[in-house]
C-alpha atoms as a PDB file:
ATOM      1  CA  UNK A   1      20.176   7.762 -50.747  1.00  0.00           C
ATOM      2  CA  UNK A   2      22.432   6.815 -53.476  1.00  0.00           C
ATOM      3  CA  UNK A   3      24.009   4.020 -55.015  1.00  0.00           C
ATOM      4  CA  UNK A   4      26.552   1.470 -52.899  1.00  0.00           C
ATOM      5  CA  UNK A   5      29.002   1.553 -51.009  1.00  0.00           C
ATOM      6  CA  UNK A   6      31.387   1.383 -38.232  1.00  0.00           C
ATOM      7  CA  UNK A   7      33.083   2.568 -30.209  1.00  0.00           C
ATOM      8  CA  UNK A   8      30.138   4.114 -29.175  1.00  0.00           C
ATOM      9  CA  UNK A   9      28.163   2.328 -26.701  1.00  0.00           C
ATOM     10  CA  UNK A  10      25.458  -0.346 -28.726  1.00  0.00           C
ATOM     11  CA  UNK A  11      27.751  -0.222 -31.454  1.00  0.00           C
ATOM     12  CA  UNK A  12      30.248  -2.172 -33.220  1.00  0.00           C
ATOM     13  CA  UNK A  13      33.848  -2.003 -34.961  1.00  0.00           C
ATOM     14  CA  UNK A  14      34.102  -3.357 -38.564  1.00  0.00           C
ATOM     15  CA  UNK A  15      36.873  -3.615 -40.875  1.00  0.00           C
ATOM     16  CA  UNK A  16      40.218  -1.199 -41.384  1.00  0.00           C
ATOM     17  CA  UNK A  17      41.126   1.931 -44.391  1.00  0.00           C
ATOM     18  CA  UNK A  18      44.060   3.273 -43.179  1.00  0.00           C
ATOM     19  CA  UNK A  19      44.041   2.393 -39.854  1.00  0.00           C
ATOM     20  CA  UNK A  20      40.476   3.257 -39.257  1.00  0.00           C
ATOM     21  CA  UNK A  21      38.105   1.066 -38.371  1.00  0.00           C
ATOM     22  CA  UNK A  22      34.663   0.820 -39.578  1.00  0.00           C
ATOM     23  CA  UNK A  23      32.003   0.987 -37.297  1.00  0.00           C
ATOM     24  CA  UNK A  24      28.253   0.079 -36.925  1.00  0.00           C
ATOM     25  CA  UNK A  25      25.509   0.880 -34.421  1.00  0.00           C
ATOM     26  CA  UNK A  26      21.639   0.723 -34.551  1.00  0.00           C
ATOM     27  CA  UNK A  27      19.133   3.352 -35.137  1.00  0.00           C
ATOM     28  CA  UNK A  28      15.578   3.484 -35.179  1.00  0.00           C
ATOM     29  CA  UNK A  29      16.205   3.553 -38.844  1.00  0.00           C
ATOM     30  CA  UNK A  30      18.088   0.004 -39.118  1.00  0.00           C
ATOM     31  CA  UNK A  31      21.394  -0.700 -38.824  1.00  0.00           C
ATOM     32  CA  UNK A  32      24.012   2.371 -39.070  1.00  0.00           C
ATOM     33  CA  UNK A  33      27.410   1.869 -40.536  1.00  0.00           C
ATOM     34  CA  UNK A  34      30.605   4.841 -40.971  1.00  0.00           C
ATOM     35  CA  UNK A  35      32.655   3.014 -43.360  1.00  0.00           C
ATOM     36  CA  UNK A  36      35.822   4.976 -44.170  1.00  0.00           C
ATOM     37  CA  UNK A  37      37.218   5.890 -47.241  1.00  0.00           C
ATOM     38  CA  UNK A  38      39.996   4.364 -48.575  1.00  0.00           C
ATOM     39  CA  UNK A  39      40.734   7.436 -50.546  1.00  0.00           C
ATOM     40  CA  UNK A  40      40.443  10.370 -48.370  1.00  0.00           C
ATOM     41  CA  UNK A  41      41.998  10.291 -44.968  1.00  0.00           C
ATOM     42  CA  UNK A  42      38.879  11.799 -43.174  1.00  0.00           C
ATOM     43  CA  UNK A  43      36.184  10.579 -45.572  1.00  0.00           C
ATOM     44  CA  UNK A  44      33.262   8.508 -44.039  1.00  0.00           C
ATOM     45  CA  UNK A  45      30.335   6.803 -45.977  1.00  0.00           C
ATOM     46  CA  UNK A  46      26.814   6.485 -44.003  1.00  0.00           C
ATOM     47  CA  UNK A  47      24.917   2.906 -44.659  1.00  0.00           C
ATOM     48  CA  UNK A  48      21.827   2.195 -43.249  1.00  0.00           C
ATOM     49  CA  UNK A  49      20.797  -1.691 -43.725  1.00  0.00           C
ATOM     50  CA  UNK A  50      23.200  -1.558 -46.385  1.00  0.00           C
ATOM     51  CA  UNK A  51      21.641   1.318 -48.497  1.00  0.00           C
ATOM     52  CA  UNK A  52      24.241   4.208 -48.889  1.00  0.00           C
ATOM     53  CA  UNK A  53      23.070   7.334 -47.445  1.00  0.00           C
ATOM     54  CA  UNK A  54      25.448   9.783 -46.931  1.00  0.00           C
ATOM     55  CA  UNK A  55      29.659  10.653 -47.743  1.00  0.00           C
ATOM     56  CA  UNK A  56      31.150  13.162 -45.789  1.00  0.00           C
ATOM     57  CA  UNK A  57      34.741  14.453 -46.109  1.00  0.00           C
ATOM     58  CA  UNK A  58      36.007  16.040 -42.751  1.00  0.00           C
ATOM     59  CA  UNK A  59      38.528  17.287 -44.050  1.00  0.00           C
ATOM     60  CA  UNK A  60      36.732  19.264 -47.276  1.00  0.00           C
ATOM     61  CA  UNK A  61      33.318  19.663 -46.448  1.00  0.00           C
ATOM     62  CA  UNK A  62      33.137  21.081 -50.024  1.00  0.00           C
ATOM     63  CA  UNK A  63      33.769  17.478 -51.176  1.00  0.00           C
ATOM     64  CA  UNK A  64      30.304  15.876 -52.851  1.00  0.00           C
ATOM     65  CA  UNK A  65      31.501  12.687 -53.723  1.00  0.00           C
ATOM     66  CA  UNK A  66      27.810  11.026 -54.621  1.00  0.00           C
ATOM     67  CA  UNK A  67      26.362  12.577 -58.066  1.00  0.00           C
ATOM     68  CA  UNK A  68      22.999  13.117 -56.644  1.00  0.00           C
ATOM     69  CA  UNK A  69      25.021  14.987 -53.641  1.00  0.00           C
ATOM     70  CA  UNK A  70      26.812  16.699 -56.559  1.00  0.00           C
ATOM     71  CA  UNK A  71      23.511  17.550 -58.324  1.00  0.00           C
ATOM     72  CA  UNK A  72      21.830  19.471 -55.213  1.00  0.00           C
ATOM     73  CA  UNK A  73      25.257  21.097 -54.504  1.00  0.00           C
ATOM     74  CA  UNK A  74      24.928  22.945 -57.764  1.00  0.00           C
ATOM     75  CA  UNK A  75      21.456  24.115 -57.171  1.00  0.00           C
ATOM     76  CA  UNK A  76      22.933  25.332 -53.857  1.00  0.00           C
ATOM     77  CA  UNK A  77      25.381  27.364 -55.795  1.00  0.00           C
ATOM     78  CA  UNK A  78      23.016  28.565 -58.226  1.00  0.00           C
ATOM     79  CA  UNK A  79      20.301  29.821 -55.523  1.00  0.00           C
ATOM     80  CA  UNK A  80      22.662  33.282 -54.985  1.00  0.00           C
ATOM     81  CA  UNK A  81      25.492  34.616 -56.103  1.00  0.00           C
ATOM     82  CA  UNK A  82      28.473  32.617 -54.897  1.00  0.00           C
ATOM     83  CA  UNK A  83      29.111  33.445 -50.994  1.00  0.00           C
ATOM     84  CA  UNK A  84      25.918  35.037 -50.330  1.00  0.00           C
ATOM     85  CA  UNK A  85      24.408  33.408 -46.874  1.00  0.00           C
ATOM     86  CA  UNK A  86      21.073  31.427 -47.152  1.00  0.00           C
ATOM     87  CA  UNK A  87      18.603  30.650 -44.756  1.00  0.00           C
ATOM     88  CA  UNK A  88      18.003  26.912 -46.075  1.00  0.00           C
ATOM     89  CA  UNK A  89      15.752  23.669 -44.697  1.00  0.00           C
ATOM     90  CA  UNK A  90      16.664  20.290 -44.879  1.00  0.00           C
ATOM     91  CA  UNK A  91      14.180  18.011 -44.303  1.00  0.00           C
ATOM     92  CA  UNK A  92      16.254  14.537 -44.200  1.00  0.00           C
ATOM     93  CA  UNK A  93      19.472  15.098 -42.315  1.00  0.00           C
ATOM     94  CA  UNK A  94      21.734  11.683 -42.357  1.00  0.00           C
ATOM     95  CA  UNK A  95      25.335  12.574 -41.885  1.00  0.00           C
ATOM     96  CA  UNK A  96      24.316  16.574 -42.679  1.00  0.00           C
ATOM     97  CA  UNK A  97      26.319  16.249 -46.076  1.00  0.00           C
ATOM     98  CA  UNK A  98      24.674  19.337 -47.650  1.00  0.00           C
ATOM     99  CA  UNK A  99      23.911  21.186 -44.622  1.00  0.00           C
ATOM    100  CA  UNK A 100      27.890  21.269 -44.145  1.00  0.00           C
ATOM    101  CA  UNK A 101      28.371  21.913 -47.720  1.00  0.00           C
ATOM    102  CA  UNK A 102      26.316  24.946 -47.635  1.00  0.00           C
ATOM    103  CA  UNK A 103      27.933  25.975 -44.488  1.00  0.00           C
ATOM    104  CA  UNK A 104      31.751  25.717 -46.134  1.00  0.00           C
ATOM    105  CA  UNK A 105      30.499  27.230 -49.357  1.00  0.00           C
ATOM    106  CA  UNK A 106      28.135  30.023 -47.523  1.00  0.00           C
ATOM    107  CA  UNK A 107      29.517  31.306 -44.372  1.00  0.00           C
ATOM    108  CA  UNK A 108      27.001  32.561 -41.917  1.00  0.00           C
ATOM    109  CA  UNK A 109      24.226  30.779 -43.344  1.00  0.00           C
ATOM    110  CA  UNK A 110      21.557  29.505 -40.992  1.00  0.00           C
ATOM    111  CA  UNK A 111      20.386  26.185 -41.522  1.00  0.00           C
ATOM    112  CA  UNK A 112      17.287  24.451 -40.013  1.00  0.00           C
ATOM    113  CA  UNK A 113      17.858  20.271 -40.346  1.00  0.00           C
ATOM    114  CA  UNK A 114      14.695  18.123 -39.733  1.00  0.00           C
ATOM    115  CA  UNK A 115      15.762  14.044 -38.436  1.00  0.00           C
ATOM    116  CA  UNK A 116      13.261  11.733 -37.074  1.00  0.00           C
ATOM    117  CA  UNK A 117      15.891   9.343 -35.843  1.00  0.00           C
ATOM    118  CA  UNK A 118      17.394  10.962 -32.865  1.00  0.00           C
ATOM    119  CA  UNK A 119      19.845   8.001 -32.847  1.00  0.00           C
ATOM    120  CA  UNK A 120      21.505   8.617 -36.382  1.00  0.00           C
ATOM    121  CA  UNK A 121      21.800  12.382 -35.265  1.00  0.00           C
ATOM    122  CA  UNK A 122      23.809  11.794 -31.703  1.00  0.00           C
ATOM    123  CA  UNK A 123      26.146   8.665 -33.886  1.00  0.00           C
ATOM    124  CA  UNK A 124      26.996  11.314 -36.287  1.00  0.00           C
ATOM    125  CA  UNK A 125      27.429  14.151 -33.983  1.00  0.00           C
ATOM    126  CA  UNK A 126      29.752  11.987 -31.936  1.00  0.00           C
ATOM    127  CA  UNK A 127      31.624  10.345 -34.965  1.00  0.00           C
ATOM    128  CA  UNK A 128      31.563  13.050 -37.460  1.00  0.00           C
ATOM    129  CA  UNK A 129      31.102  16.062 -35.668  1.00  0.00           C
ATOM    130  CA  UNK A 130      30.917  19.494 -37.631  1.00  0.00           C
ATOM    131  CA  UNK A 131      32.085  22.674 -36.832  1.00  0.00           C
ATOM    132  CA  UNK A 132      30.233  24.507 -33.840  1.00  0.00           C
ATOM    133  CA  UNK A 133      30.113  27.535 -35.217  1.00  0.00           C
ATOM    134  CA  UNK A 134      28.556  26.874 -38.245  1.00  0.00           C
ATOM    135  CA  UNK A 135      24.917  27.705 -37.892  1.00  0.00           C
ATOM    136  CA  UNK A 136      22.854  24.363 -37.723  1.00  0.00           C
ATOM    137  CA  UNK A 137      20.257  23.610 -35.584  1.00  0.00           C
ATOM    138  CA  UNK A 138      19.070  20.058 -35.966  1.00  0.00           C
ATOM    139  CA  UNK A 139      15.264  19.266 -35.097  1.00  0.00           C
ATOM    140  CA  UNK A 140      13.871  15.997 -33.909  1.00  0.00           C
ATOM    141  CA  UNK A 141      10.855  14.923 -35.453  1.00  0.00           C
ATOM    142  CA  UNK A 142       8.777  13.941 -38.892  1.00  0.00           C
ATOM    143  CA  UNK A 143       9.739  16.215 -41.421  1.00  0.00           C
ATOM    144  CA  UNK A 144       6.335  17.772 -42.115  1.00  0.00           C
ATOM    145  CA  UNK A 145       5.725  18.441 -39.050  1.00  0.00           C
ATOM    146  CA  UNK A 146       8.568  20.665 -38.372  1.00  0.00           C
ATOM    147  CA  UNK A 147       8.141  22.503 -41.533  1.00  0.00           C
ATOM    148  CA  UNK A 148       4.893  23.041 -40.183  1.00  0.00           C
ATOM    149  CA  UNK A 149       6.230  24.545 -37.144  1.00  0.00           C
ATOM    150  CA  UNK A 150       8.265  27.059 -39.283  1.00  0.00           C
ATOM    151  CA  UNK A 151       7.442  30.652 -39.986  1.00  0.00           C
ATOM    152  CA  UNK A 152       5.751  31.918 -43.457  1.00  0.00           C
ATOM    153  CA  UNK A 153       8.763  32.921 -45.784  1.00  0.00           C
ATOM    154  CA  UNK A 154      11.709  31.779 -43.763  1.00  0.00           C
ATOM    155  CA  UNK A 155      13.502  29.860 -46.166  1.00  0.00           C
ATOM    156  CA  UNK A 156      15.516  30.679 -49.488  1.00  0.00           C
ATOM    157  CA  UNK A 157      16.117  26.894 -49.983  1.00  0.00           C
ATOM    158  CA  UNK A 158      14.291  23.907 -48.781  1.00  0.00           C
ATOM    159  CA  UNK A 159      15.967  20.700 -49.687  1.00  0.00           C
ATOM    160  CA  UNK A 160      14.386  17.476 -48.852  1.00  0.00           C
ATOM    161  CA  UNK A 161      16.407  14.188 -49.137  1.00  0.00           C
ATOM    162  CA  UNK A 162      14.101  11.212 -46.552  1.00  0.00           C
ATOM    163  CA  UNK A 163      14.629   7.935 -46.975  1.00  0.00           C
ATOM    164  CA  UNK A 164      12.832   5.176 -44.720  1.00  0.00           C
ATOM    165  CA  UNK A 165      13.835   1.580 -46.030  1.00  0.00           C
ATOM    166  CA  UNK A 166      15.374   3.302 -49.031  1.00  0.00           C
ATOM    167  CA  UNK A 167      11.977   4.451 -49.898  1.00  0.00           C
ATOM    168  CA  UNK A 168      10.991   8.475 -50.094  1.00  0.00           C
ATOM    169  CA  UNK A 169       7.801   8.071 -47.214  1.00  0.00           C
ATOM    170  CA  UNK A 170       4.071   9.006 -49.128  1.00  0.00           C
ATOM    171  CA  UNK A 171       3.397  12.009 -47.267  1.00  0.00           C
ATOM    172  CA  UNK A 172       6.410  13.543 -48.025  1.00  0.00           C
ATOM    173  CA  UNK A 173       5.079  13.204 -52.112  1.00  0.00           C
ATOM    174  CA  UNK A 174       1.759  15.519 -52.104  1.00  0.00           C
ATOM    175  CA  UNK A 175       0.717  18.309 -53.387  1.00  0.00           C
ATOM    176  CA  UNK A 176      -0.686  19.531 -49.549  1.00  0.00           C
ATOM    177  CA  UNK A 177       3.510  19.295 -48.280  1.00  0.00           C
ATOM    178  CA  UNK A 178       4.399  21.142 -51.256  1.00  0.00           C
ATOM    179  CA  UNK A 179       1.887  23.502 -50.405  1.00  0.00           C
ATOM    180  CA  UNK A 180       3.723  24.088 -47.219  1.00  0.00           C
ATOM    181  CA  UNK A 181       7.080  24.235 -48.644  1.00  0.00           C
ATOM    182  CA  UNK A 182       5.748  27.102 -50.940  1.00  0.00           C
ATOM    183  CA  UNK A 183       4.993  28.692 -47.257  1.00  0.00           C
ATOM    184  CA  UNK A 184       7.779  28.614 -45.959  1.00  0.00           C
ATOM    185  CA  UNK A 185       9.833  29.800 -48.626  1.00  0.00           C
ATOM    186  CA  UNK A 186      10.572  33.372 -49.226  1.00  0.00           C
ATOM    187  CA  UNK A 187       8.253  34.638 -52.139  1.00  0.00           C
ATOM    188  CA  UNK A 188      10.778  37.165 -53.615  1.00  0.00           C
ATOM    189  CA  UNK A 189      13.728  34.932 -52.781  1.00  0.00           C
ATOM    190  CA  UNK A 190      16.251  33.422 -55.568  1.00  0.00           C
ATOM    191  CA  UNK A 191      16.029  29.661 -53.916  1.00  0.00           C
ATOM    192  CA  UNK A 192      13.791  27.024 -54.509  1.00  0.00           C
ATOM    193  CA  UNK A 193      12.404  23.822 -53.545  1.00  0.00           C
ATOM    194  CA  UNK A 194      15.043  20.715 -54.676  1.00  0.00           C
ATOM    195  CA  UNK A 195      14.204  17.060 -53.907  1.00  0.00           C
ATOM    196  CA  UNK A 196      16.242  13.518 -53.881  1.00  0.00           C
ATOM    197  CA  UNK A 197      13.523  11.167 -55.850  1.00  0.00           C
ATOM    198  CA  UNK A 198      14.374   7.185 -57.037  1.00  0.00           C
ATOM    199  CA  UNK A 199      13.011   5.650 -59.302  1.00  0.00           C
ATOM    200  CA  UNK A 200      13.149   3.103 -62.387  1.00  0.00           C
ATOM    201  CA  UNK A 201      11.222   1.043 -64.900  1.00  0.00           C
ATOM    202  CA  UNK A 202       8.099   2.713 -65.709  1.00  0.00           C
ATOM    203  CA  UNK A 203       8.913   6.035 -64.045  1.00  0.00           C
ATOM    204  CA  UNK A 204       4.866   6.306 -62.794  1.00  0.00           C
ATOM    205  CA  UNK A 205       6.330   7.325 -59.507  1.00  0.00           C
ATOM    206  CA  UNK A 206       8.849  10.252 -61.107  1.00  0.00           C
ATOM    207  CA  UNK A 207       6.263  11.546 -63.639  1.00  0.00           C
ATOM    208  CA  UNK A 208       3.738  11.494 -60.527  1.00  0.00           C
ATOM    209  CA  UNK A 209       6.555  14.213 -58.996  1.00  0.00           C
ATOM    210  CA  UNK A 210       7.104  16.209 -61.919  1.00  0.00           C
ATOM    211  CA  UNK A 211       2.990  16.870 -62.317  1.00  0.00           C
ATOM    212  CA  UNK A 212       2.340  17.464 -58.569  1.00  0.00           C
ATOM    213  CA  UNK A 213       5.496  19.820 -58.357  1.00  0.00           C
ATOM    214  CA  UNK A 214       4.866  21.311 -62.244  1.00  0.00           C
ATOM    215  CA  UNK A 215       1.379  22.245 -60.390  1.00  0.00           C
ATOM    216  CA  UNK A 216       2.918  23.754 -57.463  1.00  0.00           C
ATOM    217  CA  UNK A 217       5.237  26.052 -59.013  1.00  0.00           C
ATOM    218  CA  UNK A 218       5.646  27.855 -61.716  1.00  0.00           C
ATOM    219  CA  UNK A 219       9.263  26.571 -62.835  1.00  0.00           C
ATOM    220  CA  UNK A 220      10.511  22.753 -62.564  1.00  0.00           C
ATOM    221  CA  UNK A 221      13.276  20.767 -63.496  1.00  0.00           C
ATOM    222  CA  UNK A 222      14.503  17.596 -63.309  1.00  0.00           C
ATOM    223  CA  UNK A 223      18.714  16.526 -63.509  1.00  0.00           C
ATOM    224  CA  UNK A 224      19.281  12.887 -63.673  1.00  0.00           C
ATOM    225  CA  UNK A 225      21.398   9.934 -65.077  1.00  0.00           C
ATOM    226  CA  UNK A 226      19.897   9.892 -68.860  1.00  0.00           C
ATOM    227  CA  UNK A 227      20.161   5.666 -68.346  1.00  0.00           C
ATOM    228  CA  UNK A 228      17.210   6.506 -65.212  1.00  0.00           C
ATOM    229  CA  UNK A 229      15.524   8.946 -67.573  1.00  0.00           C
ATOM    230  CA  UNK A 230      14.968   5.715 -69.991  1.00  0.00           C
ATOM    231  CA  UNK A 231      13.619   3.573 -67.492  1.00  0.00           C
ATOM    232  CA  UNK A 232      16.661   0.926 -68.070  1.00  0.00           C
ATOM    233  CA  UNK A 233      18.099   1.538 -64.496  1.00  0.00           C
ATOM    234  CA  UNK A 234      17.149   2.496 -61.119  1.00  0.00           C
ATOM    235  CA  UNK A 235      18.360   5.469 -59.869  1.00  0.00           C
ATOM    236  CA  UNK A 236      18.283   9.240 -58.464  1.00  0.00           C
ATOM    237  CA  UNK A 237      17.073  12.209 -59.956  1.00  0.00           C
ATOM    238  CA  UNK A 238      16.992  15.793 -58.593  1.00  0.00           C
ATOM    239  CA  UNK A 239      14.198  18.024 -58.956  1.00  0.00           C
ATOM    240  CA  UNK A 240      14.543  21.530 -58.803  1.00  0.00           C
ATOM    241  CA  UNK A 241      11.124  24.067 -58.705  1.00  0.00           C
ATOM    242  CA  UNK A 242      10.322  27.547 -57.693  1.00  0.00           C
ATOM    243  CA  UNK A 243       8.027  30.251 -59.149  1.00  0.00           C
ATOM    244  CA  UNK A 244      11.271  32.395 -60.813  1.00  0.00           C
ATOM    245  CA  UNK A 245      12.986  31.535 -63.514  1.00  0.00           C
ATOM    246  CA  UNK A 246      15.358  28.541 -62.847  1.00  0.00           C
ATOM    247  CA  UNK A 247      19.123  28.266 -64.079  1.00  0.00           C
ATOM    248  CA  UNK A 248      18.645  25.677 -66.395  1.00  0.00           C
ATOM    249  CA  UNK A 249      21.216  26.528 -68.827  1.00  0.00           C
ATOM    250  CA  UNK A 250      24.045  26.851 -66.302  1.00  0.00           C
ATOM    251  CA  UNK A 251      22.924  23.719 -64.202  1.00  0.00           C
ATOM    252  CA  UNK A 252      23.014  21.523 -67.682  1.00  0.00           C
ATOM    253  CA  UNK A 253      26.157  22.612 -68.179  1.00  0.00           C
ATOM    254  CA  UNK A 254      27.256  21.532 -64.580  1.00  0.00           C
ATOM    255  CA  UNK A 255      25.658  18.153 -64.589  1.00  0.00           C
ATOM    256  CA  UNK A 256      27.237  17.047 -68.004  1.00  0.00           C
ATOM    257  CA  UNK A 257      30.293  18.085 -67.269  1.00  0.00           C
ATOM    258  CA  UNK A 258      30.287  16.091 -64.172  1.00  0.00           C
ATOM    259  CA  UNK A 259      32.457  13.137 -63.420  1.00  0.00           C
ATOM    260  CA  UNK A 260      29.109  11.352 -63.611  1.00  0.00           C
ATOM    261  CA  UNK A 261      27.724  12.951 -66.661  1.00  0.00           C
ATOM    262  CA  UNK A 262      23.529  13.475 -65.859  1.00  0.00           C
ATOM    263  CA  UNK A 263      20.605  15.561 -68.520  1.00  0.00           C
ATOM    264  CA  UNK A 264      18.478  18.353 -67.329  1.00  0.00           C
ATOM    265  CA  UNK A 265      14.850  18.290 -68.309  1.00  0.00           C
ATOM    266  CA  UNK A 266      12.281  20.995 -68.009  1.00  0.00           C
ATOM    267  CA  UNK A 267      10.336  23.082 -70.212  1.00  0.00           C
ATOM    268  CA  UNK A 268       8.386  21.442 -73.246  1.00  0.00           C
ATOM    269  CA  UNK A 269      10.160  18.180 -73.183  1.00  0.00           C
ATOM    270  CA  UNK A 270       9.604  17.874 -69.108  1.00  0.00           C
ATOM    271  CA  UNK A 271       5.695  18.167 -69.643  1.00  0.00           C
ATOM    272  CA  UNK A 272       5.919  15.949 -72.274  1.00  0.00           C
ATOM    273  CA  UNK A 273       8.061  13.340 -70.177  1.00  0.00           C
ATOM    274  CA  UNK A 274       5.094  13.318 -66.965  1.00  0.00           C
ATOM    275  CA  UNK A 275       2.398  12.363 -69.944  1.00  0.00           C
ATOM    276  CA  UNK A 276      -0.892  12.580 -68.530  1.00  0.00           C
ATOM    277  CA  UNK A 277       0.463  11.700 -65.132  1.00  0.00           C
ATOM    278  CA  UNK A 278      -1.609  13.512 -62.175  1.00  0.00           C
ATOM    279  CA  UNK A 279      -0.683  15.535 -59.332  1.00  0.00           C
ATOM    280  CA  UNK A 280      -0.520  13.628 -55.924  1.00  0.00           C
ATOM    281  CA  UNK A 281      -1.858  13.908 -52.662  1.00  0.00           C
ATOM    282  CA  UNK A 282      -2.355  13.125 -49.139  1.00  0.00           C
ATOM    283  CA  UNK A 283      -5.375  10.613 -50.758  1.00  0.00           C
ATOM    284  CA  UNK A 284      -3.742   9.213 -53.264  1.00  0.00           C
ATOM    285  CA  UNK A 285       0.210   9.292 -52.049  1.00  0.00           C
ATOM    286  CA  UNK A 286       2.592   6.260 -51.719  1.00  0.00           C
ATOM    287  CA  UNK A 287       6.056   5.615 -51.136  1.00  0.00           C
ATOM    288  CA  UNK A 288       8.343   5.658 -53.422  1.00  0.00           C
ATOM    289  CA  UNK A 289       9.420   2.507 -55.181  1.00  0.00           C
ATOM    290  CA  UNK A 290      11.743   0.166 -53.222  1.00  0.00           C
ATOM    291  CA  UNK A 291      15.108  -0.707 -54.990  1.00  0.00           C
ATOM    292  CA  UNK A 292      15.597  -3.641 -57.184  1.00  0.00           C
ATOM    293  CA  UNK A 293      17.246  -6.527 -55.331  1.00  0.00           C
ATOM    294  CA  UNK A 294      21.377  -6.239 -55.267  1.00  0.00           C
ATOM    295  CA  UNK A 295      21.017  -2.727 -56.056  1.00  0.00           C
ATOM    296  CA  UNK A 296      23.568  -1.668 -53.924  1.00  0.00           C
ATOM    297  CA  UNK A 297      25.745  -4.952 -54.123  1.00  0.00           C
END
């Protein structure tokens, strides 16, 4: 999910970019809408009630055009040398903006996409299909449970981006799923465990992340807009953990040079930014705080 901004049967047509029409259907999730870019011939944003979601560029799959989007990309490219394939997980699929990223960036990857709403996945398979041959395989279901269903040390990359009413679902926050993404990923690999987290204010919910992931792994980070580091605005923030040796110095250098300049934190000044907040779990787990009103206005 990121910050603002659709015929198929059950749908309906919306306003015009260039002779394309908008379009908007519902999910189980709410109310889907592709609303094309006015910029980019074959570029689509993915709403759902409103809340932006997803951009995908048909035509350059490369293309990340949300900083958050932008953010994970780079810990994509960082995971392996450049063109290496990955075997990668990504629990949250929307309009599969990474999963095709990876697949344009790292041919012959194979990529495992968890989506509970089988809805979203046929509207965006039918209005923004991807390339066949890239390796995808998208999974219906909760996203725990099908990383439960995969094998021990299958993954170089797990990447989890779930949103349900623009709010990052409790058990999907604990130290027990982390647990299991530290299973699945490959023990010797080069990858990691990244996650979309939103937050503002007092941060209880982000610091609660850091601790319960700075207790999971040996290595954390955290890349975000330094106005959502302050508490004065709500907003994303990527965080990046494995048990190697993360490429801090190269991914700061990538997120301030970005059109959206962002800080990395980790280290000293990470530990220091949690407090004394403590690890979550399935016990004590909650949702992720929802969005100020007019957020996305």
């Amino acid at each position: 999910m990121a910050g603002r901004r659709g015929s198929k049967d059950g749908g309906r047509d919306g306003g015009k970019a260039g002779g394309r029409v908008s379009f908007a259907a519902q999910v189980a999730g709410g109310t889907a809408e592709l609303v094309p870019d006015r910029e980019r011939a074959q570029g689509w944003s993915l709403l759902l009630d409103g809340a932006p979601q997803s951009h995908v560029d048909l035509d350059d799959p490369a293309r990340l055009a949300f900083a958050y989007q932008r953010r994970l990309g780079h810990v994509i490219d960082l995971a392996a040398p450049a063109g290496r394939p990955l075997q990668a997980v990504h629990l949250g699929g929307g309009a599969l903006t990474l999963a095709r990223y990876l697949a344009c960036t790292r041919p012959r990857s194979t990529q495992q996409v968890a989506e509970l709403d089988t809805a979203l996945t046929e509207l965006v398979r039918t209005r923004l299909p991807w390339d066949r041959n890239w390796r995808i395989r998208v999974r219906q279901g909760d996203a725990r449970a099908v990383l439960a269903k995969l094998p021990d040390g299958w993954a170089d990359l797990v990447i989890t981006d779930v949103f349900a009413g623009a709010r990052t679902p409790a058990h999907l926050t604990t130290a027990e799923f982390l647990a299991d993404v530290k299973r699945v990923l490959r023990p010797d690999g080069s990858g990691g465990y990244a996650v979309n987290l939103t937050d503002g204010g007092s941060l209880a919910f982000l610091r609660g992340q850091i601790a319960t992931a700075r207790a999971a792994f040996g290595q954390v980070c955290v890349a975000a807009d330094p106005a959502v580091l302050r508490g004065k605005r709500f907003g994303n923030a990527i965080l990046y953990a494995a048990d190697h040796e993360l490429p801090v110095a190269e991914l700061t250098r990538r997120v301030a040079t970005d059109p959206h300049p962002g800080r990395v934190e980790h280290g000293r000044t990470l530990g220091e930014f949690a407090g004394g907040a403590a690890p979550v779990t399935d016990a004590t787990a909650t949702a992720s705080p929802p969005p100020p009103a007019r957020t996305f206005d």
